[in-house]
PDB file of N, CA and C in Angstrom:
ATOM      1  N   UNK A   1     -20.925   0.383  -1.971  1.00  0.00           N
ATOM      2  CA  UNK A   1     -19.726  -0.446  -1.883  1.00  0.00           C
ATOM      3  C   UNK A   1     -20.128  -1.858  -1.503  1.00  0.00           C
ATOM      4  N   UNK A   2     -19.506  -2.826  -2.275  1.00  0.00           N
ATOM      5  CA  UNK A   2     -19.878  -4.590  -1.758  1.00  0.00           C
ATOM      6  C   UNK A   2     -19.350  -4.664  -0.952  1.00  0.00           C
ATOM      7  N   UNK A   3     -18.641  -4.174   0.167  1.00  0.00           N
ATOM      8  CA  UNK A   3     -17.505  -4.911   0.931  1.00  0.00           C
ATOM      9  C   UNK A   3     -16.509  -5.402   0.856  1.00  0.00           C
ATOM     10  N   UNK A   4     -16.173  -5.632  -1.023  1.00  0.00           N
ATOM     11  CA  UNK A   4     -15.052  -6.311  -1.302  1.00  0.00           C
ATOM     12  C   UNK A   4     -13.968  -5.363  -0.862  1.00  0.00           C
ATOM     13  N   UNK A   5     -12.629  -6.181  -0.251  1.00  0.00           N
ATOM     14  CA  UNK A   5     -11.596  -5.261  -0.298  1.00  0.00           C
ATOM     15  C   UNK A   5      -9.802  -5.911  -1.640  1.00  0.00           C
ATOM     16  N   UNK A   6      -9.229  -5.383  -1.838  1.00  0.00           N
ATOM     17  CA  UNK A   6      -8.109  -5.278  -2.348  1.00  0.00           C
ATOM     18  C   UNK A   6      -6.739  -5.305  -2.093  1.00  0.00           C
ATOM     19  N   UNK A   7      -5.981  -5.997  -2.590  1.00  0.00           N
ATOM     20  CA  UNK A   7      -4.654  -6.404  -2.195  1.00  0.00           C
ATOM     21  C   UNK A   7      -3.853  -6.195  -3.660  1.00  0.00           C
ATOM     22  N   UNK A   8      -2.495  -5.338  -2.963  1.00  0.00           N
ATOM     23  CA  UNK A   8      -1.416  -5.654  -4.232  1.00  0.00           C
ATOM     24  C   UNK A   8      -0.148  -6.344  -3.196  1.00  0.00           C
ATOM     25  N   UNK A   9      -0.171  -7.633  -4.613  1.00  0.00           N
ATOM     26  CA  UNK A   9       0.784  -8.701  -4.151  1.00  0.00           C
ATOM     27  C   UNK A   9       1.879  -8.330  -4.377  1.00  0.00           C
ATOM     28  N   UNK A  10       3.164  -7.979  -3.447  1.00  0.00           N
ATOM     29  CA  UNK A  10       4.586  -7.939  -3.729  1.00  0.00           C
ATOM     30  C   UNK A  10       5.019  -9.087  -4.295  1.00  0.00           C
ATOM     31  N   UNK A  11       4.715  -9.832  -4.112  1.00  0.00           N
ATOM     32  CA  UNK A  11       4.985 -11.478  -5.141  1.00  0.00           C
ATOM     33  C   UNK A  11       5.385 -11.531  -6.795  1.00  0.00           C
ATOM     34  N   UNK A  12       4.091 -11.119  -7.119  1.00  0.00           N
ATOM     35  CA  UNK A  12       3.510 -10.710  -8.802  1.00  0.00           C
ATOM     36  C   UNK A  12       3.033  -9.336  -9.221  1.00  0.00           C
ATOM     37  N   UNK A  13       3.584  -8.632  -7.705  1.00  0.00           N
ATOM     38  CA  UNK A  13       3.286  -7.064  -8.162  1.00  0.00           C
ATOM     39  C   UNK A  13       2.105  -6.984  -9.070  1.00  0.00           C
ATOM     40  N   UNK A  14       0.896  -7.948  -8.643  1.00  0.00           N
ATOM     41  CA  UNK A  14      -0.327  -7.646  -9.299  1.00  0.00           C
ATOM     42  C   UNK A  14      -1.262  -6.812  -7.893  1.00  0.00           C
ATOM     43  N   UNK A  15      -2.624  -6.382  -8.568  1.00  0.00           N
ATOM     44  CA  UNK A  15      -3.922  -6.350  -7.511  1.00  0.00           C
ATOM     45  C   UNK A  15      -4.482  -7.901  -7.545  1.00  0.00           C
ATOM     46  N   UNK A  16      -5.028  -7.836  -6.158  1.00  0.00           N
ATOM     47  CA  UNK A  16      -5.776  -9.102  -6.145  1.00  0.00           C
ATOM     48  C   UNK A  16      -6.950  -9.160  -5.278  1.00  0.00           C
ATOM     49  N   UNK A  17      -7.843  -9.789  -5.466  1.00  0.00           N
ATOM     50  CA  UNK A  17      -9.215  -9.365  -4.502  1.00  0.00           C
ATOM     51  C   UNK A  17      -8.606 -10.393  -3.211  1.00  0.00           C
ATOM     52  N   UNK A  18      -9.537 -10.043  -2.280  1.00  0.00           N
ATOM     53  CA  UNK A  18      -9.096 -11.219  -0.762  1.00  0.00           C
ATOM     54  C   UNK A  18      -8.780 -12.640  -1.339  1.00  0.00           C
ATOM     55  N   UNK A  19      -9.223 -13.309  -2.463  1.00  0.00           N
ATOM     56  CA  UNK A  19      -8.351 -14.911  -2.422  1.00  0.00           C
ATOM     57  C   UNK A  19      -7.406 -14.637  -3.027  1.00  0.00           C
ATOM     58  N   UNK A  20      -5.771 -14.342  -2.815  1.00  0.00           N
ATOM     59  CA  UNK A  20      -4.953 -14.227  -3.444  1.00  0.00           C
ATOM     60  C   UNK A  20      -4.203 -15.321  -2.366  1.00  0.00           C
ATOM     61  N   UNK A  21      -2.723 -14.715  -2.952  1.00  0.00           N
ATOM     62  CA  UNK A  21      -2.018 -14.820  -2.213  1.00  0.00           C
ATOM     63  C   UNK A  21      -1.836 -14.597  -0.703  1.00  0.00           C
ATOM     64  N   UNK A  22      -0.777 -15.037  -0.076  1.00  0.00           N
ATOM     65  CA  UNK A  22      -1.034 -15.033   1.797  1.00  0.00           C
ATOM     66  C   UNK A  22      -0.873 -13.422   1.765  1.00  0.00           C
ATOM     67  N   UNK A  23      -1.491 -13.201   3.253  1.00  0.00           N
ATOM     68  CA  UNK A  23      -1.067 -11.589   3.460  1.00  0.00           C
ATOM     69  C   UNK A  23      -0.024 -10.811   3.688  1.00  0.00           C
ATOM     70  N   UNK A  24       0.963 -11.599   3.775  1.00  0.00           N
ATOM     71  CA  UNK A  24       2.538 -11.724   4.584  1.00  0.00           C
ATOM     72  C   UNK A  24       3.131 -11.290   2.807  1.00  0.00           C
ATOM     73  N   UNK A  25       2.424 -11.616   2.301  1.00  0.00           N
ATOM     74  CA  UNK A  25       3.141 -10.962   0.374  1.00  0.00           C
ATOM     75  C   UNK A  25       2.577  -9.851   0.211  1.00  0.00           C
ATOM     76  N   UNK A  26       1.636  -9.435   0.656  1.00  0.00           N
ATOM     77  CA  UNK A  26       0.835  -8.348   0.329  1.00  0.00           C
ATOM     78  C   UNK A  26       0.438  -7.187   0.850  1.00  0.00           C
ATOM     79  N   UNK A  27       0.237  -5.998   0.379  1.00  0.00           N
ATOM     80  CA  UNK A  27      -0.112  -4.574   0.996  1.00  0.00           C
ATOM     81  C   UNK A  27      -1.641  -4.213   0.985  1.00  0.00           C
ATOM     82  N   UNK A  28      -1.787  -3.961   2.303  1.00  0.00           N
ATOM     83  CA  UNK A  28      -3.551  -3.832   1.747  1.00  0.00           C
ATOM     84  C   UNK A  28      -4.263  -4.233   3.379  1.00  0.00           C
ATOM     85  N   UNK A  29      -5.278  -4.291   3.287  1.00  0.00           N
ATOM     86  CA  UNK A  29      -6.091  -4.518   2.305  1.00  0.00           C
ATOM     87  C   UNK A  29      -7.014  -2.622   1.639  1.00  0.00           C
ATOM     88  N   UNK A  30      -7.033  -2.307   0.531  1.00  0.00           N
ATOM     89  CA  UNK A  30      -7.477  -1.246  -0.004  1.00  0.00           C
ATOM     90  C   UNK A  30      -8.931  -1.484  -0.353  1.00  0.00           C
ATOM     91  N   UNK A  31      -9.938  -0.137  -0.295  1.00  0.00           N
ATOM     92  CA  UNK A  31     -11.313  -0.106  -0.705  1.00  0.00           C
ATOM     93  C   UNK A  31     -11.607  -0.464  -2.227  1.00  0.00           C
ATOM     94  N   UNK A  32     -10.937   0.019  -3.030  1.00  0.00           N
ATOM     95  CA  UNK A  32     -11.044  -0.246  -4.396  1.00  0.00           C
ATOM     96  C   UNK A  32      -9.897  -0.858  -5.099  1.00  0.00           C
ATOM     97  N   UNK A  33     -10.133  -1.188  -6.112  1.00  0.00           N
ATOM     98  CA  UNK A  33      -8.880  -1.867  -7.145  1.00  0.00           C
ATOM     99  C   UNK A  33      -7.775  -0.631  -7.615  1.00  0.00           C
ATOM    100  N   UNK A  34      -8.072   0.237  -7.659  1.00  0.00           N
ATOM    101  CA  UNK A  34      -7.203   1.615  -8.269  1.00  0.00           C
ATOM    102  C   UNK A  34      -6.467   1.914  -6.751  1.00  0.00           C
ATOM    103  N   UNK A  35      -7.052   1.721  -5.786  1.00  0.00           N
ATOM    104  CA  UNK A  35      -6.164   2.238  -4.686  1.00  0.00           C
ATOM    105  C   UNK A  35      -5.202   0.928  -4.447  1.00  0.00           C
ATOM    106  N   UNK A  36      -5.614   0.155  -4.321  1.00  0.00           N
ATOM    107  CA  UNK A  36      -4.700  -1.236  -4.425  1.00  0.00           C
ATOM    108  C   UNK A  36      -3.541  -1.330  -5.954  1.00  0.00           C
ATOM    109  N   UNK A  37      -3.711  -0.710  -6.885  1.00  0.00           N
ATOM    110  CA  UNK A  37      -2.910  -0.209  -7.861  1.00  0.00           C
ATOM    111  C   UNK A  37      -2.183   0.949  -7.392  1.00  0.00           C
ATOM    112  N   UNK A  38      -2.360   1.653  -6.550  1.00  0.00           N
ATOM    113  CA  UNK A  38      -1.406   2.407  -6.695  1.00  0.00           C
ATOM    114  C   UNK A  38      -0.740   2.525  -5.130  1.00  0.00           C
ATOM    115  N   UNK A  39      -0.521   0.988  -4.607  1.00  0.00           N
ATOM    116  CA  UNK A  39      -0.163   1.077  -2.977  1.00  0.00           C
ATOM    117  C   UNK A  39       1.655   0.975  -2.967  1.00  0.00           C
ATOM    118  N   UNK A  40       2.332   1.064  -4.206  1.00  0.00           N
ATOM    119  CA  UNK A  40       3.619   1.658  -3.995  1.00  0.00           C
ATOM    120  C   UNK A  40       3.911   2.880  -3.874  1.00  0.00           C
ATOM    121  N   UNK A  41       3.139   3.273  -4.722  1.00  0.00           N
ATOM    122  CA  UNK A  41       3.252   4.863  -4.748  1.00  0.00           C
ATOM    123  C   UNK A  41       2.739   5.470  -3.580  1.00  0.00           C
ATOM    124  N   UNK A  42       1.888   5.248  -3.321  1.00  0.00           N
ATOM    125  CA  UNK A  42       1.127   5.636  -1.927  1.00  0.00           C
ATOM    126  C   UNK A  42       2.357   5.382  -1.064  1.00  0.00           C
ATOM    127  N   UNK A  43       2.671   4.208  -0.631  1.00  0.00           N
ATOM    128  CA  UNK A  43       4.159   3.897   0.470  1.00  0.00           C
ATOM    129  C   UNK A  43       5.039   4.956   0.186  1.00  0.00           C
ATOM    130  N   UNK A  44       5.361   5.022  -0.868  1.00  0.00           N
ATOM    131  CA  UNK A  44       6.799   5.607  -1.460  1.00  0.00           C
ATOM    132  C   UNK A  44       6.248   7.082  -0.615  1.00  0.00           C
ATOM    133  N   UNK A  45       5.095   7.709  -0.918  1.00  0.00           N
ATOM    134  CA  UNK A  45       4.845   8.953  -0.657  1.00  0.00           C
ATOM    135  C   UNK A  45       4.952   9.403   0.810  1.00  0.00           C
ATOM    136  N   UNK A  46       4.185   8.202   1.347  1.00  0.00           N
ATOM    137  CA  UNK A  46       4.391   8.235   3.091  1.00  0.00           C
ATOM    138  C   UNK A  46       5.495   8.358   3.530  1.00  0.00           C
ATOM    139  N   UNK A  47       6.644   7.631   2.830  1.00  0.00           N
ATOM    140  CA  UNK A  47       7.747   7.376   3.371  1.00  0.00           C
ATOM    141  C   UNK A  47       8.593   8.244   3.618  1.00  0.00           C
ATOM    142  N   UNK A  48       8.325   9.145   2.352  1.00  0.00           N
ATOM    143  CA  UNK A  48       8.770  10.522   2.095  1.00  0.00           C
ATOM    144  C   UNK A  48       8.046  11.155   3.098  1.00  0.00           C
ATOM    145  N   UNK A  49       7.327  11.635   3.110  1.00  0.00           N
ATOM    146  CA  UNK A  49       6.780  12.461   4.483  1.00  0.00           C
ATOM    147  C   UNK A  49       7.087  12.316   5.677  1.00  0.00           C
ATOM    148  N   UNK A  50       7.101  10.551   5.754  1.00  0.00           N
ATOM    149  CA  UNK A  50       7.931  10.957   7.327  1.00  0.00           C
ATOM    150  C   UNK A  50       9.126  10.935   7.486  1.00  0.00           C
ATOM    151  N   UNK A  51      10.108  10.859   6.599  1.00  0.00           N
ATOM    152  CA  UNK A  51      11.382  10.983   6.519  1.00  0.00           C
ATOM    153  C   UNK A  51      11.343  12.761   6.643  1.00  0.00           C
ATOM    154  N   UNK A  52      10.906  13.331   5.988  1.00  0.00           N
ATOM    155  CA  UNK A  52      10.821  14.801   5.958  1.00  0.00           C
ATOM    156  C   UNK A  52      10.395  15.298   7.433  1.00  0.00           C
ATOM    157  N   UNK A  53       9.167  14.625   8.247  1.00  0.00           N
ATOM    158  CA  UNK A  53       9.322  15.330   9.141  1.00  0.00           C
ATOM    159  C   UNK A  53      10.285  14.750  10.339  1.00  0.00           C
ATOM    160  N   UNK A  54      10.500  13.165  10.011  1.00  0.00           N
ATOM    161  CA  UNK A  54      12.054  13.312  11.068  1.00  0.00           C
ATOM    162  C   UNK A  54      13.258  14.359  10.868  1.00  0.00           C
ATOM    163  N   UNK A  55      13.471  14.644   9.646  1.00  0.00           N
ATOM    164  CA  UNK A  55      14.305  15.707   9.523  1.00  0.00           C
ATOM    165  C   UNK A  55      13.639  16.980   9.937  1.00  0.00           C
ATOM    166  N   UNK A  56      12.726  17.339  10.320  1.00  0.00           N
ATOM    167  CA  UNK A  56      11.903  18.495  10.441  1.00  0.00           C
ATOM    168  C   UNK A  56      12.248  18.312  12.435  1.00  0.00           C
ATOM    169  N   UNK A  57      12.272  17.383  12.813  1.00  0.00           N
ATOM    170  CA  UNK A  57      12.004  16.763  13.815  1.00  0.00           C
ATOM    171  C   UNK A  57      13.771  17.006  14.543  1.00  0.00           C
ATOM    172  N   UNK A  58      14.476  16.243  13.674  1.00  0.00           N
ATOM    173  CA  UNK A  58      15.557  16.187  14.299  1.00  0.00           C
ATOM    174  C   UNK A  58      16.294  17.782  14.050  1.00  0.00           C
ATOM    175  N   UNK A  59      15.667  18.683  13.140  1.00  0.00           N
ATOM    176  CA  UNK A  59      16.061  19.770  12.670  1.00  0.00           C
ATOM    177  C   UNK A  59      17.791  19.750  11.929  1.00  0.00           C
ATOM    178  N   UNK A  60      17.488  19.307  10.728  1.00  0.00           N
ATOM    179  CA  UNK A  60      18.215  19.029   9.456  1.00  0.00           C
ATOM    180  C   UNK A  60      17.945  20.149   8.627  1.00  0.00           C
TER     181      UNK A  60
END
């Protein structure tokens, strides 16, 4: 691995290596370009999980 890391910009909903855009637009920073491609989905998934276990939690 180079060290490089990865950003997807909520801005332009692109990937972008560290000179992009500010970080305050962006999700990240990710190890590779494919994980930085897929950091909505990734959110979306988390989000779901912990929504599931607050309901697990609050017993729903």
């Amino acid at each position: 691995m180079s060290g490089e890391q990865w950003w997807f910009c909520l801005k332009h909903l692109a990937v972008e290596p560290d000179e992009g855009c500010p970080n305050k637009d962006r999700m990240g920073p990710y190890a590779t370009r494919d994980e930085a491609a897929a950091a909505l989905q990734t959110a979306a998934a988390r989000n779901k999980a912990w929504q599931n276990q607050d309901k697990d939690w609050d017993g729903d």
